[in-house]
C-alpha atoms as a PDB file:
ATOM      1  CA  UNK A   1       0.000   0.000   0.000  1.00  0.00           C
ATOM      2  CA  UNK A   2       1.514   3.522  -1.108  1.00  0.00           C
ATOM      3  CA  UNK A   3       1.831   6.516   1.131  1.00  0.00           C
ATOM      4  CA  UNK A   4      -0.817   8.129  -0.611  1.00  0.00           C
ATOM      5  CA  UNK A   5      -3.577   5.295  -0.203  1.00  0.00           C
ATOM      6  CA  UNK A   6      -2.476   5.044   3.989  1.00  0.00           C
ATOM      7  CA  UNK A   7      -3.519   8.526   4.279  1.00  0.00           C
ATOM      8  CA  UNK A   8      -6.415   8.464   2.123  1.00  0.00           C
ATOM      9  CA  UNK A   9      -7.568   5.422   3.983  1.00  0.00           C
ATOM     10  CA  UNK A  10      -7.418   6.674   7.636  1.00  0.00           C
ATOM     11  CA  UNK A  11      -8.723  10.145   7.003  1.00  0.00           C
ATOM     12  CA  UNK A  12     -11.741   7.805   5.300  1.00  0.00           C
ATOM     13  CA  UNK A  13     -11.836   5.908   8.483  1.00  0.00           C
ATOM     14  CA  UNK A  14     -12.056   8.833  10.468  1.00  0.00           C
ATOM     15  CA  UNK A  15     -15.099  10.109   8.608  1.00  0.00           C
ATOM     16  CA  UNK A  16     -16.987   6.900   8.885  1.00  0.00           C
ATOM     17  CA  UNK A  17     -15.885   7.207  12.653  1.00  0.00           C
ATOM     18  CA  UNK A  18     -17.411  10.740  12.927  1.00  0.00           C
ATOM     19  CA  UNK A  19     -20.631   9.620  10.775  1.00  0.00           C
ATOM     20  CA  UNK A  20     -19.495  12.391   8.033  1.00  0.00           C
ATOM     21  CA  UNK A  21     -22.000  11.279   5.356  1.00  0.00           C
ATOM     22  CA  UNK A  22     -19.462  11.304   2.089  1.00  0.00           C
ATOM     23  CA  UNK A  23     -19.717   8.882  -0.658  1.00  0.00           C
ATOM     24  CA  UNK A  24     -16.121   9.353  -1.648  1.00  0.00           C
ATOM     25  CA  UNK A  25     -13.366  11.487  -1.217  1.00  0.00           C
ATOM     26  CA  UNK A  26     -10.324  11.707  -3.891  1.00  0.00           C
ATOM     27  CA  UNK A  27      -6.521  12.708  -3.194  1.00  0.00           C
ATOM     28  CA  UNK A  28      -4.151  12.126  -6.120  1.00  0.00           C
ATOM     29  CA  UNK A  29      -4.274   8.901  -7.952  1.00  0.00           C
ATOM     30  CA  UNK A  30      -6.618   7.150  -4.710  1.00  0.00           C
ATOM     31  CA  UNK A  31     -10.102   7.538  -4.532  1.00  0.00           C
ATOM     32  CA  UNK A  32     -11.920   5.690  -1.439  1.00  0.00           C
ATOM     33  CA  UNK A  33     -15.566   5.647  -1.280  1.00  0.00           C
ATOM     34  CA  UNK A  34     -18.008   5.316  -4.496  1.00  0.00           C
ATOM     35  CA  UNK A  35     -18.345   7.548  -7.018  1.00  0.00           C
ATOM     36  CA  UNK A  36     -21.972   6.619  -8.321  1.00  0.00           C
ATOM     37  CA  UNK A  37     -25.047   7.681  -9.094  1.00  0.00           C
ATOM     38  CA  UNK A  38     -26.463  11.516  -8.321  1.00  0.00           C
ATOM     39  CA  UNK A  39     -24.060  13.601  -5.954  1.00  0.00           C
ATOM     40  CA  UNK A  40     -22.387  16.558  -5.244  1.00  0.00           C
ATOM     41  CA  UNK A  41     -18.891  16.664  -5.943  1.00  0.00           C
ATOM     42  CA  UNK A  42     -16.273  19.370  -4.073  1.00  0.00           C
ATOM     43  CA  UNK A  43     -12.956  19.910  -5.626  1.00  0.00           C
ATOM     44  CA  UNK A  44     -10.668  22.334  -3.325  1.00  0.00           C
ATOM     45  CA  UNK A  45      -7.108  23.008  -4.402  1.00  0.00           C
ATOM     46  CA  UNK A  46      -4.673  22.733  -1.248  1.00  0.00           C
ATOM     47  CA  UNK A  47      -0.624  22.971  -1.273  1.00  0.00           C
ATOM     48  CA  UNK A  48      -0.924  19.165  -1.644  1.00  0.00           C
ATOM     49  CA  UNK A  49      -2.613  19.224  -4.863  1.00  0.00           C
ATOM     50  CA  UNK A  50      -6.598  18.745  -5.739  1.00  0.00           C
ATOM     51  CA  UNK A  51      -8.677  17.290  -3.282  1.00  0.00           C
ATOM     52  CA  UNK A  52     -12.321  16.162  -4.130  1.00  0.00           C
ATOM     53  CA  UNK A  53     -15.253  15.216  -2.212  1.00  0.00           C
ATOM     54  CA  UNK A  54     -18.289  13.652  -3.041  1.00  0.00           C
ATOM     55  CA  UNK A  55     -21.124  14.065  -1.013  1.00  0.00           C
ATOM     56  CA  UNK A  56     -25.418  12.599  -1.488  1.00  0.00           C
ATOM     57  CA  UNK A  57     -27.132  16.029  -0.290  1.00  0.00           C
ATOM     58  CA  UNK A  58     -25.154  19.455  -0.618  1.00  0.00           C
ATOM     59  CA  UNK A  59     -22.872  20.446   2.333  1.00  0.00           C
ATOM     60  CA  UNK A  60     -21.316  23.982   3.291  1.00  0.00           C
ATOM     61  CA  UNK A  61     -18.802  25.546   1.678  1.00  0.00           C
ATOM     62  CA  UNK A  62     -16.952  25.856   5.098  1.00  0.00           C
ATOM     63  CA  UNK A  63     -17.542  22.280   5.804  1.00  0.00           C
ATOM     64  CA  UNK A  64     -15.518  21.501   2.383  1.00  0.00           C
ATOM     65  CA  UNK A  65     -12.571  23.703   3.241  1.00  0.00           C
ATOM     66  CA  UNK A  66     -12.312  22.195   6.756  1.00  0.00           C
ATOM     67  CA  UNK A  67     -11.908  18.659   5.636  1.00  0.00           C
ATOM     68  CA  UNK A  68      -9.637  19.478   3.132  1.00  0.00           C
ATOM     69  CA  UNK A  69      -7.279  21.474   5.027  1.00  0.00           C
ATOM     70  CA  UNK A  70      -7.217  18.419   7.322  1.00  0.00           C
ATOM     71  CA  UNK A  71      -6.557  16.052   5.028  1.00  0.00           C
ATOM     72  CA  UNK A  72      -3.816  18.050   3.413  1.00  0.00           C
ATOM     73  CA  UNK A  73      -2.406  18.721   7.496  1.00  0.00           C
ATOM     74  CA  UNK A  74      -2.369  14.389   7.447  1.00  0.00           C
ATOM     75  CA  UNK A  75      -0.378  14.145   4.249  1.00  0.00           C
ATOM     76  CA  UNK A  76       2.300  16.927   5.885  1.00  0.00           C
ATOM     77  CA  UNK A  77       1.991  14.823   9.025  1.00  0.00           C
ATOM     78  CA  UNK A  78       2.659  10.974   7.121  1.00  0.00           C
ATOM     79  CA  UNK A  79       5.670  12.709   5.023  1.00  0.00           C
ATOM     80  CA  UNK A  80       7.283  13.942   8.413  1.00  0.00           C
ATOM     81  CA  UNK A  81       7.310  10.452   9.776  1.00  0.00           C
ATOM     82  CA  UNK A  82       8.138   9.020   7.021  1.00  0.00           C
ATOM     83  CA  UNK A  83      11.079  11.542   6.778  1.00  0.00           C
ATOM     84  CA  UNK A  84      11.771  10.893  10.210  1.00  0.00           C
ATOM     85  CA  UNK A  85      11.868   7.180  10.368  1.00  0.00           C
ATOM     86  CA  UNK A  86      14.377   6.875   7.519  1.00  0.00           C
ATOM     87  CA  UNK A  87      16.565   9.448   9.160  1.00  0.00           C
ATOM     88  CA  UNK A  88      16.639   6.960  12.163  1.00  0.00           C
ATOM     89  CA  UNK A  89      16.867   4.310  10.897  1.00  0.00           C
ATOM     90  CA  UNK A  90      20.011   5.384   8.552  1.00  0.00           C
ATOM     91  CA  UNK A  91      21.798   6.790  11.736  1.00  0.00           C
ATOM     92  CA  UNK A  92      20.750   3.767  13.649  1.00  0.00           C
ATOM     93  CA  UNK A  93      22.797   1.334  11.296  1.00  0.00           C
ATOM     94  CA  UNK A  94      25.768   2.715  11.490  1.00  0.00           C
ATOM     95  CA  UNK A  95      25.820   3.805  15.295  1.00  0.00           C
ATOM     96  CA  UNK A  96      25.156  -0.024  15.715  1.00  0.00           C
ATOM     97  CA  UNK A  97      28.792  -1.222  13.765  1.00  0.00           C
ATOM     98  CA  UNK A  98      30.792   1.744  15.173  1.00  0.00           C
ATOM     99  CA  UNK A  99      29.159   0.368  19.204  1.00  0.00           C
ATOM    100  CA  UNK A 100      30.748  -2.862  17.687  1.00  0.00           C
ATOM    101  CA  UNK A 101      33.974  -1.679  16.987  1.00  0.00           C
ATOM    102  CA  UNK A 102      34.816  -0.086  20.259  1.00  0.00           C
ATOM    103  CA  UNK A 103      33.838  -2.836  22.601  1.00  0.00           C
ATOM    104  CA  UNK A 104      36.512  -4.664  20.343  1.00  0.00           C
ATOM    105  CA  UNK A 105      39.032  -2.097  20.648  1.00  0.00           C
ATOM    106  CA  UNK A 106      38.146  -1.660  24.222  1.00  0.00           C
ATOM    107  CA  UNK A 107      38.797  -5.595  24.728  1.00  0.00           C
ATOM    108  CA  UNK A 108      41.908  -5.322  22.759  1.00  0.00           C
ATOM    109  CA  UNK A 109      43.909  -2.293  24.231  1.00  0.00           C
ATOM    110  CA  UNK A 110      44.322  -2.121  27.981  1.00  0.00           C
ATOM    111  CA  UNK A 111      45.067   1.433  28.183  1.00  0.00           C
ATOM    112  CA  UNK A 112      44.042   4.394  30.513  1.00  0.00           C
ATOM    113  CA  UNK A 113      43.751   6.505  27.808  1.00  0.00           C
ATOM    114  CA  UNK A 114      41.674   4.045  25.644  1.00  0.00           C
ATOM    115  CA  UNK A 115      39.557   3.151  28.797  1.00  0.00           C
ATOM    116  CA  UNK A 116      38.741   7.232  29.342  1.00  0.00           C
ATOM    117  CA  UNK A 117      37.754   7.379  25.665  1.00  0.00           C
ATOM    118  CA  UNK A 118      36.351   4.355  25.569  1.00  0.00           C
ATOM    119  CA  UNK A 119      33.600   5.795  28.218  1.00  0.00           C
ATOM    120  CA  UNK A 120      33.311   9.048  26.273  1.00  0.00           C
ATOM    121  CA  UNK A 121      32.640   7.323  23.174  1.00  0.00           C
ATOM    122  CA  UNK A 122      30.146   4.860  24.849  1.00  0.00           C
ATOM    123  CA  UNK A 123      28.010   7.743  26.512  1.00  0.00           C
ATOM    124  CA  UNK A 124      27.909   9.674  23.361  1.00  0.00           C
ATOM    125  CA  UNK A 125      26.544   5.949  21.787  1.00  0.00           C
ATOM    126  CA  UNK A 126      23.755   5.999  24.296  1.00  0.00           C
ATOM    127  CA  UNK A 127      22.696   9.915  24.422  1.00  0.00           C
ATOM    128  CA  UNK A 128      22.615   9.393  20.475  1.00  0.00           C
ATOM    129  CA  UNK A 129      20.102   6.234  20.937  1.00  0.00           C
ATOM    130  CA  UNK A 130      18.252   7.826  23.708  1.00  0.00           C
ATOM    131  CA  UNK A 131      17.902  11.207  20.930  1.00  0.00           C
ATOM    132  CA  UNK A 132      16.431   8.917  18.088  1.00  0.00           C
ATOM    133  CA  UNK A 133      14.275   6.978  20.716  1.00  0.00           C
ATOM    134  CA  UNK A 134      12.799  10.396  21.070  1.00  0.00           C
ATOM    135  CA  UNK A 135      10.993  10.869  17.463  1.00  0.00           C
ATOM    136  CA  UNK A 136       9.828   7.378  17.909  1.00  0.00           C
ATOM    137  CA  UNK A 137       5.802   7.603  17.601  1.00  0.00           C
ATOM    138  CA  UNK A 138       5.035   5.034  20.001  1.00  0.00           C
ATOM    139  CA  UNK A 139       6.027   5.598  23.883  1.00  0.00           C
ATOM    140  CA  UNK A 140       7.393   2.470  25.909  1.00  0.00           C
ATOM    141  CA  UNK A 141       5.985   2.860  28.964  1.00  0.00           C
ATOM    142  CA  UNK A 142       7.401   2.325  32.414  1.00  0.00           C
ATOM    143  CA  UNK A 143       7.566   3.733  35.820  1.00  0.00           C
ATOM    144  CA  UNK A 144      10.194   6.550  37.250  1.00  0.00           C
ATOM    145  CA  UNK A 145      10.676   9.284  39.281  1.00  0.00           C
ATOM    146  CA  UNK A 146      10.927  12.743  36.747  1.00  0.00           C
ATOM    147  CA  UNK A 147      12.878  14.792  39.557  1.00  0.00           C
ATOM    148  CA  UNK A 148      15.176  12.215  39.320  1.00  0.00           C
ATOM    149  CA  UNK A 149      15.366  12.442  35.381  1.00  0.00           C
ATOM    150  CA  UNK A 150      15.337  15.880  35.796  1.00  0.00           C
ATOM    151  CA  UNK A 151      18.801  15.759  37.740  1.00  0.00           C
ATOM    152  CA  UNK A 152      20.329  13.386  35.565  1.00  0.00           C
ATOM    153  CA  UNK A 153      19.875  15.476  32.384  1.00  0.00           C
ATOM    154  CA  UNK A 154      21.009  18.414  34.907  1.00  0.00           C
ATOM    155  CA  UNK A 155      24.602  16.284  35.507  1.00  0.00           C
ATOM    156  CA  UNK A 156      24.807  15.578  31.785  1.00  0.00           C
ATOM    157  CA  UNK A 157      24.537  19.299  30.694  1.00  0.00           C
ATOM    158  CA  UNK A 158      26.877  20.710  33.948  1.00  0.00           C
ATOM    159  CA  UNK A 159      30.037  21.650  31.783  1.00  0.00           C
ATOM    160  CA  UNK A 160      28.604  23.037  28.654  1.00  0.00           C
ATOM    161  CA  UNK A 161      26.558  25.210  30.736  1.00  0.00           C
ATOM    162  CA  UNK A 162      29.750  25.843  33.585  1.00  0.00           C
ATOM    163  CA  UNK A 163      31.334  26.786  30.642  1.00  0.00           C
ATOM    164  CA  UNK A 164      28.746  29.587  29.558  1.00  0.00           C
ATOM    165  CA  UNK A 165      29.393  30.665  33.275  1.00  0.00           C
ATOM    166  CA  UNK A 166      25.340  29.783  33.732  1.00  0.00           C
ATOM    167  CA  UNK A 167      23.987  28.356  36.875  1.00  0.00           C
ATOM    168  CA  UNK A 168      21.355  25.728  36.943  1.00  0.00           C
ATOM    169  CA  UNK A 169      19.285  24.864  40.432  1.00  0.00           C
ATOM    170  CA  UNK A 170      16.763  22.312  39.959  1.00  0.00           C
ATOM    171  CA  UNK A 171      14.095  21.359  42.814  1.00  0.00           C
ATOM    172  CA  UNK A 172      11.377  19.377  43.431  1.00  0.00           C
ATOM    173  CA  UNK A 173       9.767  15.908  45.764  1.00  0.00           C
ATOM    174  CA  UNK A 174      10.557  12.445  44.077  1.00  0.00           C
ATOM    175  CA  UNK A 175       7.548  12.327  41.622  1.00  0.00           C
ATOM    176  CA  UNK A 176       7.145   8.985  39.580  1.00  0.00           C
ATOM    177  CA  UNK A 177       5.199   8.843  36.406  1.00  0.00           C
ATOM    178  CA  UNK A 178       4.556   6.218  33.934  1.00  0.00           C
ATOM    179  CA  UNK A 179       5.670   6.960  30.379  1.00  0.00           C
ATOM    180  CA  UNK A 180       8.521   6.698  28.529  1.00  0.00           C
ATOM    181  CA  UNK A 181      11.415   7.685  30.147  1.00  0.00           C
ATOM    182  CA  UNK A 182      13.711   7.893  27.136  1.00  0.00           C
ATOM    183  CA  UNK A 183      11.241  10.216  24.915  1.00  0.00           C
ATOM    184  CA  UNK A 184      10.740  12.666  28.443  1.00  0.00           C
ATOM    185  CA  UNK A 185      14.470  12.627  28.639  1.00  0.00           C
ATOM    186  CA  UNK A 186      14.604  14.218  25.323  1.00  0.00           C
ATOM    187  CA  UNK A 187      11.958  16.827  26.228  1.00  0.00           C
ATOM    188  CA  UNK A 188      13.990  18.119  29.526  1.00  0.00           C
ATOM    189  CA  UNK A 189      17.343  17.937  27.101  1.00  0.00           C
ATOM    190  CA  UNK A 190      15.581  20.137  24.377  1.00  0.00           C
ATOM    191  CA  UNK A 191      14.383  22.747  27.108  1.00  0.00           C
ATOM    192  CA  UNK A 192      17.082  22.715  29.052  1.00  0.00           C
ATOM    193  CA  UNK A 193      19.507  23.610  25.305  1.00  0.00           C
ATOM    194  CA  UNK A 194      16.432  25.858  24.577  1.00  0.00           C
ATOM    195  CA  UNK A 195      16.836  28.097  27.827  1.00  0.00           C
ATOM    196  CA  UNK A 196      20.613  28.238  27.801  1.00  0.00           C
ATOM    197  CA  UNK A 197      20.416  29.274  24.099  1.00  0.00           C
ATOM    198  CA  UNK A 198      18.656  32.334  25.517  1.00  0.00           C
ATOM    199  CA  UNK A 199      20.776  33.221  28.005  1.00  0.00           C
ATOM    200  CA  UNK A 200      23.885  35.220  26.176  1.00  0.00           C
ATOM    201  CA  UNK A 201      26.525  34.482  29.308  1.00  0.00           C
ATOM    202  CA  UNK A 202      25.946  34.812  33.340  1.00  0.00           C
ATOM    203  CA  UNK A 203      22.234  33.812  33.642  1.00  0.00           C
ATOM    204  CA  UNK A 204      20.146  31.531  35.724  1.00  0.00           C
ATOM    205  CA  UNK A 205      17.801  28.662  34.488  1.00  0.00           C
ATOM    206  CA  UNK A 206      15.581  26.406  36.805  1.00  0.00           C
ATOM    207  CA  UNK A 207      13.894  23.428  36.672  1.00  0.00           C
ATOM    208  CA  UNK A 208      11.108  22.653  39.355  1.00  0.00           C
ATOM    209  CA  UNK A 209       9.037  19.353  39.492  1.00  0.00           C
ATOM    210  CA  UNK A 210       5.472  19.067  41.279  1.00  0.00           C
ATOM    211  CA  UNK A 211       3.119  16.981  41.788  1.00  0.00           C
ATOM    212  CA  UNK A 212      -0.407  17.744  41.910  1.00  0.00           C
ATOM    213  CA  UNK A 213      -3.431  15.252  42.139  1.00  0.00           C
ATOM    214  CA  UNK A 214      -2.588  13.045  39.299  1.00  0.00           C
ATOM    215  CA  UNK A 215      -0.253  15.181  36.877  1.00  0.00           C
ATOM    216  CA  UNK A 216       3.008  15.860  37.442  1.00  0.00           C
ATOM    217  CA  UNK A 217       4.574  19.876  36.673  1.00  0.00           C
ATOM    218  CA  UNK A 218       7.838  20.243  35.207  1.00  0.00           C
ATOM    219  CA  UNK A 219       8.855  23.919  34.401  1.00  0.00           C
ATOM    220  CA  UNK A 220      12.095  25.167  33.211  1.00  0.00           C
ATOM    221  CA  UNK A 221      12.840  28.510  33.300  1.00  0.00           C
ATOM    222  CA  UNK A 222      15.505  31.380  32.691  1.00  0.00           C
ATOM    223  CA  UNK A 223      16.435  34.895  32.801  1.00  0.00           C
ATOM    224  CA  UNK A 224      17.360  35.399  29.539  1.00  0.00           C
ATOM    225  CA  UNK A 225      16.073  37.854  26.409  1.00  0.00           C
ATOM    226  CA  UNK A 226      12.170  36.202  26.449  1.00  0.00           C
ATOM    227  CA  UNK A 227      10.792  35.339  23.505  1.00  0.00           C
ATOM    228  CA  UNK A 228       8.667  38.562  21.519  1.00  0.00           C
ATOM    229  CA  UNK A 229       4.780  37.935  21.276  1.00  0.00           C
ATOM    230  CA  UNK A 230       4.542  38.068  17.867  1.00  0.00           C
ATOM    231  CA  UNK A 231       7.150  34.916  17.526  1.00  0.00           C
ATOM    232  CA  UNK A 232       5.470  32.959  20.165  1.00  0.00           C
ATOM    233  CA  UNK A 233       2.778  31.365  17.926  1.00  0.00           C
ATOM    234  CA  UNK A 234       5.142  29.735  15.381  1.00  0.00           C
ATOM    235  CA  UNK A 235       7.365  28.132  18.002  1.00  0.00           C
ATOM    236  CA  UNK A 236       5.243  25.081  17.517  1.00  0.00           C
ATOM    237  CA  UNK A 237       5.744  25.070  13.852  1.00  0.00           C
ATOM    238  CA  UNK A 238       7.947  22.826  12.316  1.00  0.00           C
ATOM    239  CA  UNK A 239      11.368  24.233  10.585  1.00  0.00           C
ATOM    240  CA  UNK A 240      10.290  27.398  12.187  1.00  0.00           C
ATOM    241  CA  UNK A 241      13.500  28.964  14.283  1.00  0.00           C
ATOM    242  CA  UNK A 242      14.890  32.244  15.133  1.00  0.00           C
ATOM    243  CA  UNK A 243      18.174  30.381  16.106  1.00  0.00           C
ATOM    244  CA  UNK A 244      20.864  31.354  13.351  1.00  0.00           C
ATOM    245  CA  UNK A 245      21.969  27.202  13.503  1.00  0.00           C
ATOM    246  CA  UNK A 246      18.788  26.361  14.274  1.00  0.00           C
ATOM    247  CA  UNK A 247      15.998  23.683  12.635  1.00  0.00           C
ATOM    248  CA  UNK A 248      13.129  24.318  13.786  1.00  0.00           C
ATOM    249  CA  UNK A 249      12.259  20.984  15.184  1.00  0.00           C
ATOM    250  CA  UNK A 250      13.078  20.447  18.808  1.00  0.00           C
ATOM    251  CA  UNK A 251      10.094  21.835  20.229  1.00  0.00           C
ATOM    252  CA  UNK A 252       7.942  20.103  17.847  1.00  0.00           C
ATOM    253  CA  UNK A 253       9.470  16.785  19.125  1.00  0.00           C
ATOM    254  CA  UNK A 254       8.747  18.249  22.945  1.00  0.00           C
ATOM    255  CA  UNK A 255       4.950  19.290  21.217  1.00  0.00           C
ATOM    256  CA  UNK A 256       4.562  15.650  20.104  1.00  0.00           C
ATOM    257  CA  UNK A 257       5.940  13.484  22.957  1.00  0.00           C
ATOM    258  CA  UNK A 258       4.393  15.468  25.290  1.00  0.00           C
ATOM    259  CA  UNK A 259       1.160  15.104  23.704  1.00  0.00           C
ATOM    260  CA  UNK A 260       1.697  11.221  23.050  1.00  0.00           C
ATOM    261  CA  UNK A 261       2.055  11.119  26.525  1.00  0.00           C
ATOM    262  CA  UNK A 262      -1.890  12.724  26.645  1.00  0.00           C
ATOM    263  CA  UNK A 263      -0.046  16.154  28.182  1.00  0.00           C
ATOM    264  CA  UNK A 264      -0.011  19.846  27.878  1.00  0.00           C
ATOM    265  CA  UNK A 265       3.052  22.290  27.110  1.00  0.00           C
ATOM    266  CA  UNK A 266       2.737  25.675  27.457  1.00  0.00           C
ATOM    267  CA  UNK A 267       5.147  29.029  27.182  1.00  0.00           C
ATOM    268  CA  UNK A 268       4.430  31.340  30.012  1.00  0.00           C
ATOM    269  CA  UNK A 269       6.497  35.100  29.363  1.00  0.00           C
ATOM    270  CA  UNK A 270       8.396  36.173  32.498  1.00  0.00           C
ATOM    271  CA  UNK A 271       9.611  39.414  31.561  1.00  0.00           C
ATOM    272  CA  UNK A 272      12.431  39.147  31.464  1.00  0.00           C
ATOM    273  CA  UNK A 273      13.147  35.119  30.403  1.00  0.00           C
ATOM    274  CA  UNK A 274      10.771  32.687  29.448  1.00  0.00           C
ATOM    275  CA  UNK A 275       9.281  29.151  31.317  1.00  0.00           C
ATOM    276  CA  UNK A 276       7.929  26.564  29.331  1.00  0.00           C
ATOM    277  CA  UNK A 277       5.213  24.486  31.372  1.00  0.00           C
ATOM    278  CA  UNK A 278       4.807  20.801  30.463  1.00  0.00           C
ATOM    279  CA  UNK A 279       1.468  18.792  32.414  1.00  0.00           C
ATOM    280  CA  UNK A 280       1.686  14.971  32.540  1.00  0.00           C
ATOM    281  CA  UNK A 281      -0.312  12.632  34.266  1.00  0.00           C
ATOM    282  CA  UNK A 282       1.088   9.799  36.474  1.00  0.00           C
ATOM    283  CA  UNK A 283      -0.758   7.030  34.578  1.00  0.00           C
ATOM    284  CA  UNK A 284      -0.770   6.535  31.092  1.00  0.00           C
ATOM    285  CA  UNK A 285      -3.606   5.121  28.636  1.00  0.00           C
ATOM    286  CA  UNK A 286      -2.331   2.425  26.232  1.00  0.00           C
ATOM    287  CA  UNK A 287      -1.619   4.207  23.601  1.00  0.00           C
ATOM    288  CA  UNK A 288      -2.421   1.821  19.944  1.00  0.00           C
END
């Protein structure tokens, strides 16, 4: 089954779902549905080419734009992961044969040297894996404490951000969650870049866990420049960045894990610096 025919299938499924009463609707080369007998057929022209719909009684013109617009937002959204899983999958291979390589060497040279690099090179290994684990689409749940998390990410990041002479205090009651640990990990890691990016040299950034009822509340926060109102809206959007090496994906990874995981995220303007709020329950759905 092609790309094309995946996403023309599920947004079908999803009208049938809803009870949308459409005989058909067309994308490309795919049509799914029947085109007989009387109807009324829509054609709307979106940035992913003509999309028709074909419908027993007239609908709104409103109606018509809607569904196409959300159609055209699941082609963007199957491309992306399609995009996405290759790229893993392609760094994947080859971080597998180099991990292969330098147990050998490791087994081979007994050297204090080799052994110190040998560690370097193996936590690099793992922060990589843990990085592509993050634009996995399907969490692997377990349980563990995020102020915990929180404090490990905190150790990892201690020199690059000694370095940039900026202080990091991070506080907060054990607080255990069920999600994937691995995919939250990356979330922290992206705010935690994300804030110290702001801060030019000398500033302060905290991260504060709480627990409340049955979410848990991690915020990070700085002092740095804040981020203008009229930028705020596209932070979401993918590519978007006002970063000069930036790509304008990392908080769309936080956006989606954090909503896999049936949370919220939210940027909250501190005048001066910026907090980014993330809300995730304890206990997790299945997610299929």
């Amino acid at each position: 089954m092609s790309s094309q025919q995946q996403v023309v299938e599920s947004f079908w499924g999803l009208c049938r779902q809803f009870c949308i009463p459409i005989n058909f609707v067309r994308w490309g080369e795919w049509t799914h549905g029947e085109h007989q007998g009387p109807g009324y057929v829509y054609r709307e022209e979106t940035n992913v080419g003509p999309i028709s719909f074909g419908f027993s009684e007239p609908v709104k013109i409103s109606w018509v734009h809607l569904m196409a617009a959300f159609l055209a937002h699941m082609v963007h959204d199957h491309q992306d992961d399609l995009i996405v899983a290759a790229a893993v999958h392609e760094i994947r291979n080859p971080l597998t044969v180099l991990s292969g390589y330098q147990e050998l060497l490791s087994q081979k040279y007994a050297d204090p040297m080799w052994e110190k690099m040998d560690e370097l090179m193996m936590r690099i290994a793992e922060r990589l894996d843990d990085m592509l684990s993050g634009y996995s689409r399907t969490p692997r749940l377990e349980t563990f404490d995020l102020t915990a998390l929180c404090h490990d990410v905190g150790e990892e990041y201690k020199v690059f951000l000694s370095r940039r002479e900026i202080s990091l205090t991070i506080h907060g009651e054990p607080c255990e969650i069920h999600g994937d640990q691995k995919q939250i990990r990356q979330v922290i890691r992206n705010l935690l870049h994300n804030a110290a990016d702001a801060i030019l040299c000398g500033g302060d950034i905290a991260i504060r866990v709480d627990s409340r009822d049955d979410h848990a509340i991690l915020r990070v926060s700085d002092n740095g420049a804040g981020i203008h109102e009229t930028i705020r809206p596209f932070l979401f959007r993918p590519y978007y960045t006002s970063k000069i090496d930036g790509h304008g994906l990392g908080l769309v990874i936080c956006q989606r894990i954090v909503e896999q995981h049936h949370g919220t995220i939210n940027i909250v303007d501190l005048s001066p610096g910026t907090a980014f709020v993330v809300s995730l329950p304890k206990t997790q759905k299945n997610n299929r």
